[in-house]
C-alpha atoms as a PDB file:
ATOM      1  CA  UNK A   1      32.704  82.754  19.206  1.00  0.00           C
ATOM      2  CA  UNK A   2      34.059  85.387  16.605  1.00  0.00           C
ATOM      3  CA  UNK A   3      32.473  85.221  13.550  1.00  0.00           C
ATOM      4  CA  UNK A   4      34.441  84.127  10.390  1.00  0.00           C
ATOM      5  CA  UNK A   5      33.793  86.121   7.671  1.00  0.00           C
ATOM      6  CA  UNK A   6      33.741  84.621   4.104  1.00  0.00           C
ATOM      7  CA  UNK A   7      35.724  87.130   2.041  1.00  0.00           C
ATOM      8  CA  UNK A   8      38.231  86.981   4.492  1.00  0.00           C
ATOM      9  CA  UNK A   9      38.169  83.057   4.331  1.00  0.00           C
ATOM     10  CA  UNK A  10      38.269  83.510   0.573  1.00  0.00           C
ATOM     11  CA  UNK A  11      41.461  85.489   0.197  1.00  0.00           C
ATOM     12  CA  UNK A  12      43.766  83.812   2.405  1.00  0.00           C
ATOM     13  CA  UNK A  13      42.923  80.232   0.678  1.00  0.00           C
ATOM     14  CA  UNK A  14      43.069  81.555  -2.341  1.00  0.00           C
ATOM     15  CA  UNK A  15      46.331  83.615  -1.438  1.00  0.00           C
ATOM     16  CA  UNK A  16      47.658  80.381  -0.189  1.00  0.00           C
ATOM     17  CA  UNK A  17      46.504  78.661  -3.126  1.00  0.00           C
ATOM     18  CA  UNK A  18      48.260  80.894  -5.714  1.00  0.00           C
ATOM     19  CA  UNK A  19      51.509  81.413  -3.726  1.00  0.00           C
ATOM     20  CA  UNK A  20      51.974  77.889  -2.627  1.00  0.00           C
ATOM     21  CA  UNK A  21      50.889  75.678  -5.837  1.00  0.00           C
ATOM     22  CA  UNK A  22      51.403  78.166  -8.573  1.00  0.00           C
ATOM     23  CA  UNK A  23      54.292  75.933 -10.562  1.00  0.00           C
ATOM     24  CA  UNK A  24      54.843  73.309  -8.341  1.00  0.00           C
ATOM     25  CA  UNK A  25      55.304  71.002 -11.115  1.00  0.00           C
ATOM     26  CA  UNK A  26      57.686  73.079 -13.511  1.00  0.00           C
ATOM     27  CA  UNK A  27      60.731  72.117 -11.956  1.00  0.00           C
ATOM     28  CA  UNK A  28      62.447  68.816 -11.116  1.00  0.00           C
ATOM     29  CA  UNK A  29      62.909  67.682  -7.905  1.00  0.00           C
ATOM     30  CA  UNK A  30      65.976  68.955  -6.605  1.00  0.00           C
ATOM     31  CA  UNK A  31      66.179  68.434  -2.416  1.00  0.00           C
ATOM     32  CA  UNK A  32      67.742  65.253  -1.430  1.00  0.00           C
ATOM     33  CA  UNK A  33      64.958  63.994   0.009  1.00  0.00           C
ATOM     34  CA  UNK A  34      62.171  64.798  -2.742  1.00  0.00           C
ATOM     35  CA  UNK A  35      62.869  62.095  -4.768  1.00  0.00           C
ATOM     36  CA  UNK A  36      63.639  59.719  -2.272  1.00  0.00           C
ATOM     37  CA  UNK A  37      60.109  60.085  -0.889  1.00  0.00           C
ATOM     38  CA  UNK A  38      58.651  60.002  -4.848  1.00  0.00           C
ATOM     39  CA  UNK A  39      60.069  56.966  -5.165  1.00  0.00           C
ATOM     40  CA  UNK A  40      59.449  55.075  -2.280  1.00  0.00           C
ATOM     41  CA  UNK A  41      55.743  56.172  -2.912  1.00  0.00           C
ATOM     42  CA  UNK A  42      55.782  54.920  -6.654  1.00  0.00           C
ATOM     43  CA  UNK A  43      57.362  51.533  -5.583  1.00  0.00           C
ATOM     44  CA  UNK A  44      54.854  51.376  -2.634  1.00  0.00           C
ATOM     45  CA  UNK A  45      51.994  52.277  -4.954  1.00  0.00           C
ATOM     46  CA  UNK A  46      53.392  49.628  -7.934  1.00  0.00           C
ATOM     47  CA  UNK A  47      54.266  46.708  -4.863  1.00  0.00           C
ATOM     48  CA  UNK A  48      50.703  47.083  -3.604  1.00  0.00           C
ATOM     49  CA  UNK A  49      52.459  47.106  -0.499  1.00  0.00           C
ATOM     50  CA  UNK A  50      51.502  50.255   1.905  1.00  0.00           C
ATOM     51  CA  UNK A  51      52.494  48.976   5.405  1.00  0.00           C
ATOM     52  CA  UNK A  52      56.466  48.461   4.204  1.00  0.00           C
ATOM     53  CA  UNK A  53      58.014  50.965   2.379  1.00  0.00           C
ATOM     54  CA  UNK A  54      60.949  50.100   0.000  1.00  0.00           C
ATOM     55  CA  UNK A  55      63.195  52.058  -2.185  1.00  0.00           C
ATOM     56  CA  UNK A  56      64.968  50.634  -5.101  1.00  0.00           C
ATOM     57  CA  UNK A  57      63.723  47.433  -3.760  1.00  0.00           C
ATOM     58  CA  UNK A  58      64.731  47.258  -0.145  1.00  0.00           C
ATOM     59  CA  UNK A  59      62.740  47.931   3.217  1.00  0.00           C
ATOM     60  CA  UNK A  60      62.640  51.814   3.532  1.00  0.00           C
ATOM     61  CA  UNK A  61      61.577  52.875   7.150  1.00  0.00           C
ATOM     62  CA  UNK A  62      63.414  56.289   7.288  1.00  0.00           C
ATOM     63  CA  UNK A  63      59.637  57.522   7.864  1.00  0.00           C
ATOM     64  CA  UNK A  64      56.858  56.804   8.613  1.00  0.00           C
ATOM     65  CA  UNK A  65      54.673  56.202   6.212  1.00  0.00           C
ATOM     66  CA  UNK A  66      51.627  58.978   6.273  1.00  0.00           C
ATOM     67  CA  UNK A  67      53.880  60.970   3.402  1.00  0.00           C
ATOM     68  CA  UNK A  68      54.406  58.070   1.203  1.00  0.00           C
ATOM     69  CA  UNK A  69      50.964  57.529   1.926  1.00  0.00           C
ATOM     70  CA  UNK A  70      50.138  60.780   0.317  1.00  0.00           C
ATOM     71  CA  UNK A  71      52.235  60.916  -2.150  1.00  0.00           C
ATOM     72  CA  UNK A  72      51.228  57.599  -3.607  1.00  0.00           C
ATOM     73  CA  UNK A  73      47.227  58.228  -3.301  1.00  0.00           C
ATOM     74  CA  UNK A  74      48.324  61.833  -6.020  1.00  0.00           C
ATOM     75  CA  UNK A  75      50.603  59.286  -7.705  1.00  0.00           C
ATOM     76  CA  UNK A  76      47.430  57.383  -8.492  1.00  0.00           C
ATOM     77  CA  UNK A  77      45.375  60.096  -9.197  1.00  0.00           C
ATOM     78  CA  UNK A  78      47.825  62.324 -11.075  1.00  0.00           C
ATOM     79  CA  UNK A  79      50.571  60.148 -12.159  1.00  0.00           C
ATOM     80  CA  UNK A  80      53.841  59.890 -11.475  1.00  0.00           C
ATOM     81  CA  UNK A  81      54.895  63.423 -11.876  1.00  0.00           C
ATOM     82  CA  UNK A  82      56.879  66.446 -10.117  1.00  0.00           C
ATOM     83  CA  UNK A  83      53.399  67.894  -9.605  1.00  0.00           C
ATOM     84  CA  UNK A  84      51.941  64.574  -7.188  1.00  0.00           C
ATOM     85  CA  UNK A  85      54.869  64.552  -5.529  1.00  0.00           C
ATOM     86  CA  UNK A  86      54.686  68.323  -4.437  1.00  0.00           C
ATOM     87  CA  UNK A  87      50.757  68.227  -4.215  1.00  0.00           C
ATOM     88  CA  UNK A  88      49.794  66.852  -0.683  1.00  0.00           C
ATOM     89  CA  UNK A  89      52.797  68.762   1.039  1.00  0.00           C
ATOM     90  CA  UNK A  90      51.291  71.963  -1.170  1.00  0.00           C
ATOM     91  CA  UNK A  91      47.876  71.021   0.099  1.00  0.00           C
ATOM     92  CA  UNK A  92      48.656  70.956   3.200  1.00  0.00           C
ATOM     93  CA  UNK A  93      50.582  74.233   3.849  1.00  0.00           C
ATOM     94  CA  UNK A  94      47.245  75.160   2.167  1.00  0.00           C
ATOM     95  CA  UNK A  95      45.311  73.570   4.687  1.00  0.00           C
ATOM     96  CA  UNK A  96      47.399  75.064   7.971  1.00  0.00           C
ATOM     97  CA  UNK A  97      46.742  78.641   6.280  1.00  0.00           C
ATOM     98  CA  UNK A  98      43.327  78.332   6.166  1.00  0.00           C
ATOM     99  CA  UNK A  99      43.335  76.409  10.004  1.00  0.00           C
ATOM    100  CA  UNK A 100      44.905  79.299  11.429  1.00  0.00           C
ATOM    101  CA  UNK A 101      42.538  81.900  10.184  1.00  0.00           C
ATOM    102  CA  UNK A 102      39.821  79.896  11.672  1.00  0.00           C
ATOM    103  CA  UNK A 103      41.496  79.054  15.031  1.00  0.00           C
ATOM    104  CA  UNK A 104      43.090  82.286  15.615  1.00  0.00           C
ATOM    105  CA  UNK A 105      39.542  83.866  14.839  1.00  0.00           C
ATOM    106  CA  UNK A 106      37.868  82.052  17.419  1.00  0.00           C
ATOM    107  CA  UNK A 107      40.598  82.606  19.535  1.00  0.00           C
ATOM    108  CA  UNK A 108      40.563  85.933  19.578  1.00  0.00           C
ATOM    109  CA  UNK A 109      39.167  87.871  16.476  1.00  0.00           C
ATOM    110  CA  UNK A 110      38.825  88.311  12.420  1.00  0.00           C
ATOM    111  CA  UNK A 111      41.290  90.532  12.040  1.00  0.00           C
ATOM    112  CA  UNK A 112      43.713  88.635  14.007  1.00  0.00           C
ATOM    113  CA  UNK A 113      43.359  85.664  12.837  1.00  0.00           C
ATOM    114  CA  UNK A 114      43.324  86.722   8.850  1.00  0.00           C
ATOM    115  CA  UNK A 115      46.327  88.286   9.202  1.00  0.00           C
ATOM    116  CA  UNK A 116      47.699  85.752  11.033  1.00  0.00           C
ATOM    117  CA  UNK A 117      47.251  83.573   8.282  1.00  0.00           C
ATOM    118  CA  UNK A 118      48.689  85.896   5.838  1.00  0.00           C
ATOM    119  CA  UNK A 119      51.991  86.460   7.768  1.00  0.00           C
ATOM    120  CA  UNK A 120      52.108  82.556   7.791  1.00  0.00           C
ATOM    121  CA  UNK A 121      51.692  81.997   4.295  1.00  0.00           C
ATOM    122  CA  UNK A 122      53.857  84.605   3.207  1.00  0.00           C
ATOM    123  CA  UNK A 123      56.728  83.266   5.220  1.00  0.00           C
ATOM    124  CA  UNK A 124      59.345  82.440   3.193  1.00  0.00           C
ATOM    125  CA  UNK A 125      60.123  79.012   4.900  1.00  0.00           C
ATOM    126  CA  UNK A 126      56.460  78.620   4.901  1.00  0.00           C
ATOM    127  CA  UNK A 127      56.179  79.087   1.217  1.00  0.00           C
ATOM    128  CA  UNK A 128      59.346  76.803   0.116  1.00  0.00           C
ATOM    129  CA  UNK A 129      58.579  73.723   2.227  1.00  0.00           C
ATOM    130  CA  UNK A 130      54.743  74.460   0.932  1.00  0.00           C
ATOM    131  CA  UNK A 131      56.909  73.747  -2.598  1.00  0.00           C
ATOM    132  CA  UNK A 132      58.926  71.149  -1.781  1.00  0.00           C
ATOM    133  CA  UNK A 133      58.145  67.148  -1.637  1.00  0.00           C
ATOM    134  CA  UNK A 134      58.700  66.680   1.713  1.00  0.00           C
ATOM    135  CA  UNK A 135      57.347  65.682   5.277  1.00  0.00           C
ATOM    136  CA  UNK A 136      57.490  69.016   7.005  1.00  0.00           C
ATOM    137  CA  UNK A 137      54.351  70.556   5.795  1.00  0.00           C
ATOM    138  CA  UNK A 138      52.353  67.537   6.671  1.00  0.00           C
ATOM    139  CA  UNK A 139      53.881  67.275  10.022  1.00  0.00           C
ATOM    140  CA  UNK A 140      53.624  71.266  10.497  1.00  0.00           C
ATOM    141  CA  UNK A 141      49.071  70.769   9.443  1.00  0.00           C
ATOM    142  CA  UNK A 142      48.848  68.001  11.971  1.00  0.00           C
ATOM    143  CA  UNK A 143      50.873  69.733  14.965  1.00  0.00           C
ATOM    144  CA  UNK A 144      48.839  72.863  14.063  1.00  0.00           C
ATOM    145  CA  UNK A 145      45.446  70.977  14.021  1.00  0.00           C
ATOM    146  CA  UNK A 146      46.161  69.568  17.423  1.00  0.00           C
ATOM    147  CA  UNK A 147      47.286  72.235  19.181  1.00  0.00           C
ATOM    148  CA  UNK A 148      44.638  74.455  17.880  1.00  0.00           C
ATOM    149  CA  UNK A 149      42.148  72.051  19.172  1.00  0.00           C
ATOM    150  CA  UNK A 150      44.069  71.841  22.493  1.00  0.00           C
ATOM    151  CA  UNK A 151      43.541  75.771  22.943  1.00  0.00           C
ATOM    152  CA  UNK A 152      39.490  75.449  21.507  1.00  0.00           C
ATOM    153  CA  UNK A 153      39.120  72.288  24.513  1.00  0.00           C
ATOM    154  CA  UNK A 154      38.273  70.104  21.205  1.00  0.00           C
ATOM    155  CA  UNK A 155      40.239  66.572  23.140  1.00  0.00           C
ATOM    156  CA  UNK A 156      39.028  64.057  20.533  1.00  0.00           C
ATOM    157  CA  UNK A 157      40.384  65.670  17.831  1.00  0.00           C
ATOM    158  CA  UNK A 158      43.205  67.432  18.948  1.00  0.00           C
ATOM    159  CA  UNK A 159      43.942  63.634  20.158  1.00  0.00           C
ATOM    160  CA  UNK A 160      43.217  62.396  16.282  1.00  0.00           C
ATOM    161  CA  UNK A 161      45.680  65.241  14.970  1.00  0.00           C
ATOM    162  CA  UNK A 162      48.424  64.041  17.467  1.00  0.00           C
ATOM    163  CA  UNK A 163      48.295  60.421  16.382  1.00  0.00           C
ATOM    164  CA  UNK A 164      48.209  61.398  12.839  1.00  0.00           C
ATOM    165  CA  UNK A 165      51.520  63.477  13.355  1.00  0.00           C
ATOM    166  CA  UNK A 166      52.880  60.774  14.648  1.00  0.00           C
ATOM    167  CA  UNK A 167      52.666  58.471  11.378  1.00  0.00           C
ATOM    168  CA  UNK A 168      53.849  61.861   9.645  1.00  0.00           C
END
């Protein structure tokens, strides 16, 4: 196993920090879907109701629910702002950076796998859905997490990360 070194691990989560959730809360939110999902999470959060989504009071199941799940759990400890909505997708493009540098290391080696996860995070699709309130970051941490496992022969969780993507 390849050693993971801690400056390393240090500069590409706090490169992915700074890049992905510097002002993620500064501007409204402008893709179609971002307030869609905001709002089906603050009615879901206010309805006390997590197992049926709704929007403007009808039955939402566009989704399913693991983003709205999210989304609600910052609305509650954030509020309802641009910045909760944004914050689990943000945190978890921050997550898959940080995955990659350890999976790729183990893979194969440090050096591979930090700049690995530099090249990801500087990726400028990368970085924008890392900004943007919707399910694609989520979806990409889950698929990465599973597959990465798959490659490390770690079944039981690469199993967990699959049926998590699926309520992504």
């Amino acid at each position: 196993m390849n050693q993971i070194e801690k400056n390393s691990l240090l500069i590409v989560a706090g490169t992915a920090l700074f890049m992905i959730m510097f002002g993620i809360g500064s501007i409204p939110l402008l893709d179609p879907d971002e307030p869609v999902y905001a709002e089906t999470a603050r009615e879901m959060l206010a309805a006390g109701d997590f197992l049926s989504p709704r929007i403007f009071g009808n039955f939402w199941y566009d989704k399913p629910p693991m983003y709205y799940w999210l989304v609600a759990v910052a609305q509650f400890l954030f509020g309802d702002s641009e910045f909760a909505a944004r914050f689990p997708a943000a945190l978890m493009a921050c997550g898959t950076s940080v995955m990659m540098y350890v999976g790729i290391t183990g893979l194969f080696n440090e050096r591979a796998g930090f700049w690995s996860a530099m090249i990801l995070t500087s990726c400028v699709e990368f970085f924008y859905m890392g900004k943007a309130a919707v399910t694609d970051t989520t979806l990409l941490f889950f698929m990465t997490g599973a597959l990465l496992s798959f490659i490390h022969k770690r079944y039981w969780l690469m199993y967990v990360c699959m049926a998590l993507a699926t309520v992504t």
